[in-house]
C-alpha atoms as a PDB file:
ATOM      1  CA  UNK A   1       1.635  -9.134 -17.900  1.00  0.00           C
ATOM      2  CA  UNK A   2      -1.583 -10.901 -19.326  1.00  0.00           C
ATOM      3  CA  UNK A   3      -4.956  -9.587 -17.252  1.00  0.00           C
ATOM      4  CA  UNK A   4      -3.230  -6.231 -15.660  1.00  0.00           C
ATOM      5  CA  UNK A   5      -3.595  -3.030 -16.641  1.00  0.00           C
ATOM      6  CA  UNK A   6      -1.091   0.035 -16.208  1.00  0.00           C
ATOM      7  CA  UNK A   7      -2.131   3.606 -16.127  1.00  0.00           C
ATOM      8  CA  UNK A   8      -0.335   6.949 -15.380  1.00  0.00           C
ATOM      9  CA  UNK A   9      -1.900   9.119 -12.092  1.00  0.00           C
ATOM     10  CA  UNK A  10      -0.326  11.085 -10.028  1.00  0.00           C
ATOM     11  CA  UNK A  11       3.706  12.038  -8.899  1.00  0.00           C
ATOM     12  CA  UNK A  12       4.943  10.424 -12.483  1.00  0.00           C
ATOM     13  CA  UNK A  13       3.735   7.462 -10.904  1.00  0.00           C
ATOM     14  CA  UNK A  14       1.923   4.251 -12.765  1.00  0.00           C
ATOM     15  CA  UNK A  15      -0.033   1.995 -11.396  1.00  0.00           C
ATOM     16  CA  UNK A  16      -0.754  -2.184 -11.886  1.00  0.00           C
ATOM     17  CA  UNK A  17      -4.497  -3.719 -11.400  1.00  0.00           C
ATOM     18  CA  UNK A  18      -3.444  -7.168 -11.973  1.00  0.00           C
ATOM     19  CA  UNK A  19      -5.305 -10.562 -11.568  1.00  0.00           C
ATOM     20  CA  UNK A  20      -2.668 -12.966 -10.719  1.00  0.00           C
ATOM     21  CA  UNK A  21      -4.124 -14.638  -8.023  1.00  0.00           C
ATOM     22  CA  UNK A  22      -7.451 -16.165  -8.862  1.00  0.00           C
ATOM     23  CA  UNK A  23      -8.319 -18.453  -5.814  1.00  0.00           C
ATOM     24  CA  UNK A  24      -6.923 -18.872  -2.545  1.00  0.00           C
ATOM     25  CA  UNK A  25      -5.047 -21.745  -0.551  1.00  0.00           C
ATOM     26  CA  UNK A  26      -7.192 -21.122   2.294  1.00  0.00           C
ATOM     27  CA  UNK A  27     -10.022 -19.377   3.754  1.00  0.00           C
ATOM     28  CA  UNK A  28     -10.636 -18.324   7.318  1.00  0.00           C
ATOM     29  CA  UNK A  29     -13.522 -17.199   9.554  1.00  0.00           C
ATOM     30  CA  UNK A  30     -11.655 -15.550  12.141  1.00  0.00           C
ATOM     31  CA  UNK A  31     -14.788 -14.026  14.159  1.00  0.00           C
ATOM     32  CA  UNK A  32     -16.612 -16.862  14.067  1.00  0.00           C
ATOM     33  CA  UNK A  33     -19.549 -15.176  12.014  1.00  0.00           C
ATOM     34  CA  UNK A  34     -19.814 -17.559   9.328  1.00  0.00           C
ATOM     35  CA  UNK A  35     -18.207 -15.371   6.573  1.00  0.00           C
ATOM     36  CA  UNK A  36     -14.973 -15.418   5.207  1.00  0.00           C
ATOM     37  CA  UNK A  37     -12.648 -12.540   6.398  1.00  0.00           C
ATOM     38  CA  UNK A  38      -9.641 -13.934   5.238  1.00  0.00           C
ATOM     39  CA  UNK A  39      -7.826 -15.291   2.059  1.00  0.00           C
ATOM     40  CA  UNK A  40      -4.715 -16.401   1.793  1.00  0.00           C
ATOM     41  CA  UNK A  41      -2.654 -16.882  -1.157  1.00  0.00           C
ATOM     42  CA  UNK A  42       0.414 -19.032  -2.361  1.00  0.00           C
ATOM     43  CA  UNK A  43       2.062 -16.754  -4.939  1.00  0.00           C
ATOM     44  CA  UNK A  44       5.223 -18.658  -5.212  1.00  0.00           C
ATOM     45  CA  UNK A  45       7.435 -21.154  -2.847  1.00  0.00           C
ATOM     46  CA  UNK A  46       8.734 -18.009  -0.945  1.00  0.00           C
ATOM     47  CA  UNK A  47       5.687 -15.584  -1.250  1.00  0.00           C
ATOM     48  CA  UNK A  48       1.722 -15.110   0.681  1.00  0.00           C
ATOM     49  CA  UNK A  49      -0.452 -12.898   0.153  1.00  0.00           C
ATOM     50  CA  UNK A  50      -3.254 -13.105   3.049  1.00  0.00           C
ATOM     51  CA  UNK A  51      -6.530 -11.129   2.580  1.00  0.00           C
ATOM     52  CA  UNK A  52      -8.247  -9.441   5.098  1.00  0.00           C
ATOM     53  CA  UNK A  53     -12.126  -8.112   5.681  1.00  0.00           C
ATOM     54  CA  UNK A  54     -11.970  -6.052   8.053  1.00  0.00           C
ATOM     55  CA  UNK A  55     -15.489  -4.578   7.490  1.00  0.00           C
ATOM     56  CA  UNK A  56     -16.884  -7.534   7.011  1.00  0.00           C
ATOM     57  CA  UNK A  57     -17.986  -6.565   3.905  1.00  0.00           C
ATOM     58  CA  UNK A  58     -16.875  -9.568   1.847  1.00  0.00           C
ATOM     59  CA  UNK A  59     -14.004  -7.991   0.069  1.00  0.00           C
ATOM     60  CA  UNK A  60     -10.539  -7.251   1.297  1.00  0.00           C
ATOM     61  CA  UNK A  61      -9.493  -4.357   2.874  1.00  0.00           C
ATOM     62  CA  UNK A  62      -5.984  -5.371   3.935  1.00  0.00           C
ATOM     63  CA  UNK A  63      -3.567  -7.562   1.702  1.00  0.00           C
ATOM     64  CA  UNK A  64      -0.560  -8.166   3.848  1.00  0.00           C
ATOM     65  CA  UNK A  65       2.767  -9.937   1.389  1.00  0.00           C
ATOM     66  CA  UNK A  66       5.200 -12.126   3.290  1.00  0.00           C
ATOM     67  CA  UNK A  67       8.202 -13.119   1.207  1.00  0.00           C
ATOM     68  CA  UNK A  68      10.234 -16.170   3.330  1.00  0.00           C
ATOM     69  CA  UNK A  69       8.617 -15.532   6.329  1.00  0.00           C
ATOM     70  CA  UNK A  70       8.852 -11.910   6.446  1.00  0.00           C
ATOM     71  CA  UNK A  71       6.136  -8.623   5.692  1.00  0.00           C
ATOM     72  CA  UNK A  72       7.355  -7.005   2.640  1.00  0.00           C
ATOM     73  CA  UNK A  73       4.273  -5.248   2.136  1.00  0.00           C
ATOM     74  CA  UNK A  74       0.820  -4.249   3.182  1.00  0.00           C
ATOM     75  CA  UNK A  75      -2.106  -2.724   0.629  1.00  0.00           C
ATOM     76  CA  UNK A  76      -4.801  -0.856   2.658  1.00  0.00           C
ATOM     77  CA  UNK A  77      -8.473   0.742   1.792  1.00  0.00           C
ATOM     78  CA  UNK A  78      -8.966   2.693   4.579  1.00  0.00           C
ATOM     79  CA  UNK A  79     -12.357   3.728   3.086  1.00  0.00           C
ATOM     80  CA  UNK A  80     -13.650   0.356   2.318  1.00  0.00           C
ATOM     81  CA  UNK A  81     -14.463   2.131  -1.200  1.00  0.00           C
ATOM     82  CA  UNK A  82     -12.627  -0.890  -3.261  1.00  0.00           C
ATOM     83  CA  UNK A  83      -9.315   1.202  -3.382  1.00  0.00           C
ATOM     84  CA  UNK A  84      -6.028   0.921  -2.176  1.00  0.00           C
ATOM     85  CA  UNK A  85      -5.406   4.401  -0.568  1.00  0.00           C
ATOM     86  CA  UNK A  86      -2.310   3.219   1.361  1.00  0.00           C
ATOM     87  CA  UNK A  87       0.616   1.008   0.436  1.00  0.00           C
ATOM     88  CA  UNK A  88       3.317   0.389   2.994  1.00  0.00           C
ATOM     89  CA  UNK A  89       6.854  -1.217   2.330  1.00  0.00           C
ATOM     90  CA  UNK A  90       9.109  -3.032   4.889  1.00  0.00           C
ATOM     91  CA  UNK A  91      12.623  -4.449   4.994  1.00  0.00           C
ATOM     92  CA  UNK A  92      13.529  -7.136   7.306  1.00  0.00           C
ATOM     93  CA  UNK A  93      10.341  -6.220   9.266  1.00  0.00           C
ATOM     94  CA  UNK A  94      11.278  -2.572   9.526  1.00  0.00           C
ATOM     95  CA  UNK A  95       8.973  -0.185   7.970  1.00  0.00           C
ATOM     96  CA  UNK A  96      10.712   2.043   5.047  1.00  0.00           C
ATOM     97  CA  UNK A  97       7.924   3.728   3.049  1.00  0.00           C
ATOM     98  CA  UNK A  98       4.138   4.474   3.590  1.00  0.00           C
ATOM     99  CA  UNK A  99       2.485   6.167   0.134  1.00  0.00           C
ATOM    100  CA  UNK A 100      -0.854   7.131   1.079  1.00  0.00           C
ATOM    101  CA  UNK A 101      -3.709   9.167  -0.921  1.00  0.00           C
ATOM    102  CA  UNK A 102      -5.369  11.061   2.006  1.00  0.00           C
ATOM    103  CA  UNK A 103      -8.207  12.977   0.413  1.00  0.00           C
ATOM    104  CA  UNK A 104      -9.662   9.208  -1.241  1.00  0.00           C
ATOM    105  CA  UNK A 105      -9.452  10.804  -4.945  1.00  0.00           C
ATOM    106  CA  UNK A 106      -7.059   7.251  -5.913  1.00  0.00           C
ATOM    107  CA  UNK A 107      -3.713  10.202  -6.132  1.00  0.00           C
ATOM    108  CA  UNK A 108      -1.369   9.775  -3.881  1.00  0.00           C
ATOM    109  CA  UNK A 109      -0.722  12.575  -1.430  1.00  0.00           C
ATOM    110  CA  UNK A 110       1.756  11.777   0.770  1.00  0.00           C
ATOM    111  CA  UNK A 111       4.979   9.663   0.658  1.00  0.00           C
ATOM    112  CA  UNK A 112       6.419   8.771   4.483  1.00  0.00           C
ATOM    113  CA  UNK A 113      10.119   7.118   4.404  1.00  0.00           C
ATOM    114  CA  UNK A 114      11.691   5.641   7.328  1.00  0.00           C
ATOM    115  CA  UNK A 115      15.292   4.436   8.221  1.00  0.00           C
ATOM    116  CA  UNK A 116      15.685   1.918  11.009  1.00  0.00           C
ATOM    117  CA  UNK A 117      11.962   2.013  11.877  1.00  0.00           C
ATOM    118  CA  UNK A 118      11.599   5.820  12.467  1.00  0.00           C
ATOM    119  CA  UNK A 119      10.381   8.499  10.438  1.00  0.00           C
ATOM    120  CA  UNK A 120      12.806  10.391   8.315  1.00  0.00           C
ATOM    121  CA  UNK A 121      11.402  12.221   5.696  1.00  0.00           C
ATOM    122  CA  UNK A 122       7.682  13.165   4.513  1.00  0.00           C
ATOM    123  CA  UNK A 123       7.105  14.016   1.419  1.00  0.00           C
ATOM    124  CA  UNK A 124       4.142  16.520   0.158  1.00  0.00           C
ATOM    125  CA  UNK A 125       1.637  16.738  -2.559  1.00  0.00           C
ATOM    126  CA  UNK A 126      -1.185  18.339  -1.858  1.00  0.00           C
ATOM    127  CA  UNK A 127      -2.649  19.632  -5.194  1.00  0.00           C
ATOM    128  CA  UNK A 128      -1.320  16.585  -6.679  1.00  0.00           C
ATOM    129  CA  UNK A 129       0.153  17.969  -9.410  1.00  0.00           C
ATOM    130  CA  UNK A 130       3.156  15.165 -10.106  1.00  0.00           C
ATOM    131  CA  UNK A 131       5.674  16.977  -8.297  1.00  0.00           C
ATOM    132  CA  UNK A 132       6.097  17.150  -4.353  1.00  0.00           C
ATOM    133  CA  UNK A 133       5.287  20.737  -3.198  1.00  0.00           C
ATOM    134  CA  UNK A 134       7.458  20.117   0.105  1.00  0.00           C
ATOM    135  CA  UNK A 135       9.989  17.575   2.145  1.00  0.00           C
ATOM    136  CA  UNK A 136       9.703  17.418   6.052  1.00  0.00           C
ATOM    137  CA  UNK A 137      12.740  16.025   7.215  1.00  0.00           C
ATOM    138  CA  UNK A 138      13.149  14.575  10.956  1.00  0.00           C
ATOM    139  CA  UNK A 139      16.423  13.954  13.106  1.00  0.00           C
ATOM    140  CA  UNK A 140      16.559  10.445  14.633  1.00  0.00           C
ATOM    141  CA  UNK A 141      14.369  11.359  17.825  1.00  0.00           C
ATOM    142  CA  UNK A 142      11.473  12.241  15.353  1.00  0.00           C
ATOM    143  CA  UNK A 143      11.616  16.228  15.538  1.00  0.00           C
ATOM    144  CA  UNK A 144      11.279  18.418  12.803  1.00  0.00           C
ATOM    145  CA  UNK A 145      14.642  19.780  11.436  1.00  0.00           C
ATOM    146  CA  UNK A 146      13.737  21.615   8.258  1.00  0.00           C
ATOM    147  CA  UNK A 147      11.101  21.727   5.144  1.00  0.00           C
ATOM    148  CA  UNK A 148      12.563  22.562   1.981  1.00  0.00           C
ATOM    149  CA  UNK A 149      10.364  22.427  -1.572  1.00  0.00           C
ATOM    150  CA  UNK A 150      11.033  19.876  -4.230  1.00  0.00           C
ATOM    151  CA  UNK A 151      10.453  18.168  -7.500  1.00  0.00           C
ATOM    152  CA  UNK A 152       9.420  14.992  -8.409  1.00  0.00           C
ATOM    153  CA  UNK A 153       9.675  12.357  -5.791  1.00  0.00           C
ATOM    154  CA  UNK A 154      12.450   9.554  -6.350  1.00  0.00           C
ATOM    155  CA  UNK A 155      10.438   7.514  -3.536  1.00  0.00           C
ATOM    156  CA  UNK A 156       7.310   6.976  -5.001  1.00  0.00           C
ATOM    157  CA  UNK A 157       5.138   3.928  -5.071  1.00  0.00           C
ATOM    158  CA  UNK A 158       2.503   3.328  -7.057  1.00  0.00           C
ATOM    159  CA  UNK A 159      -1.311   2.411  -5.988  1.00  0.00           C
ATOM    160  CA  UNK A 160      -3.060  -0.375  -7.463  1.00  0.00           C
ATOM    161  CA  UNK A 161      -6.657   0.622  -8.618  1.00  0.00           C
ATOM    162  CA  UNK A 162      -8.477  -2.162  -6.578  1.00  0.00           C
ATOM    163  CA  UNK A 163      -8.841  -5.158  -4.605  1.00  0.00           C
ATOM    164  CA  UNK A 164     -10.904  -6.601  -6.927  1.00  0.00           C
ATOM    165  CA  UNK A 165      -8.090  -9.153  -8.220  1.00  0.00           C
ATOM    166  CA  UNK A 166      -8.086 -10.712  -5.111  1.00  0.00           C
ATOM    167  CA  UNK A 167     -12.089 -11.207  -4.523  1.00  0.00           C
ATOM    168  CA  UNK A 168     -12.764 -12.839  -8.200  1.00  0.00           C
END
């Protein structure tokens, strides 16, 4: 993979800062402020990537991927520090995973999986350590139904270091 990088952090988990996509098909204005706040990308035939300031900062904060139409993926920094701190995963529009790093440090914390769009398990590590300290697991009307503690997570996605690939 020539210009990414791959290193180990937290939950077994490694993580790609890659520069694939070097300038966009378009650009967008979309308040009218005369700054870009959106990028969007032709990866491939099937695949977009569109970039999105929502800071207006000049550098993404949101990378939504479409692959044939649909959201596959979204890449959030919540803290506008640079970093992805949130990464969620969809199939056939229907969110399955969330990963999220809570506390900013770039380790994730938390690992949310869904089945048929509602929550089903939540997965815990708090002193991210690599291994999940606890599993919430939810009936199909969202409640509660137990907590148990666990290893390492087989759900696990990893968290690219930064945006930066996309604002180069």
């Amino acid at each position: 993979m020539r210009g990414c990088r791959l290193s180990l952090i937290a939950l077994g988990l490694i993580v790609a800062s890659c520069n694939p996509l070097p300038h966009p098909t378009a650009t967008h204005d979309t308040n009218g402020d005369g700054h870009i706040d959106e990028w969007v990308y032709t990866v491939s035939k099937s695949e977009i990537k569109v970039a999105l300031d929502a800071n207006h900062d000049g550098r993404p904060d949101t990378v939504k991927t479409f692959r044939d139409g649909q959201l596959i993926k979204v890449e959030r920094d919540r803290n506008f520090d640079g970093r992805v701190d949130l990464i969620e995963t969809y199939d056939l529009g229907h969110l399955n995973r969330v990963v999220s790093d809570d506390n900013f440090d770039g380790k994730p914390d938390t690992i949310k999986i869904y089945r048929n769009g509602k929550l089903a398990i939540v997965e815990h590590d708090p002193d991210e350590t690599g291994s999940v300290a606890s599993a919430d697991y939810y009936d199909d009307n969202g409640v509660l139904i137990r907590t148990v503690t666990r290893g390492k997570s087989p759900h696990a996605t990893p968290l690219p270091d930064e945006f930066s690939a996309l604002t180069k």
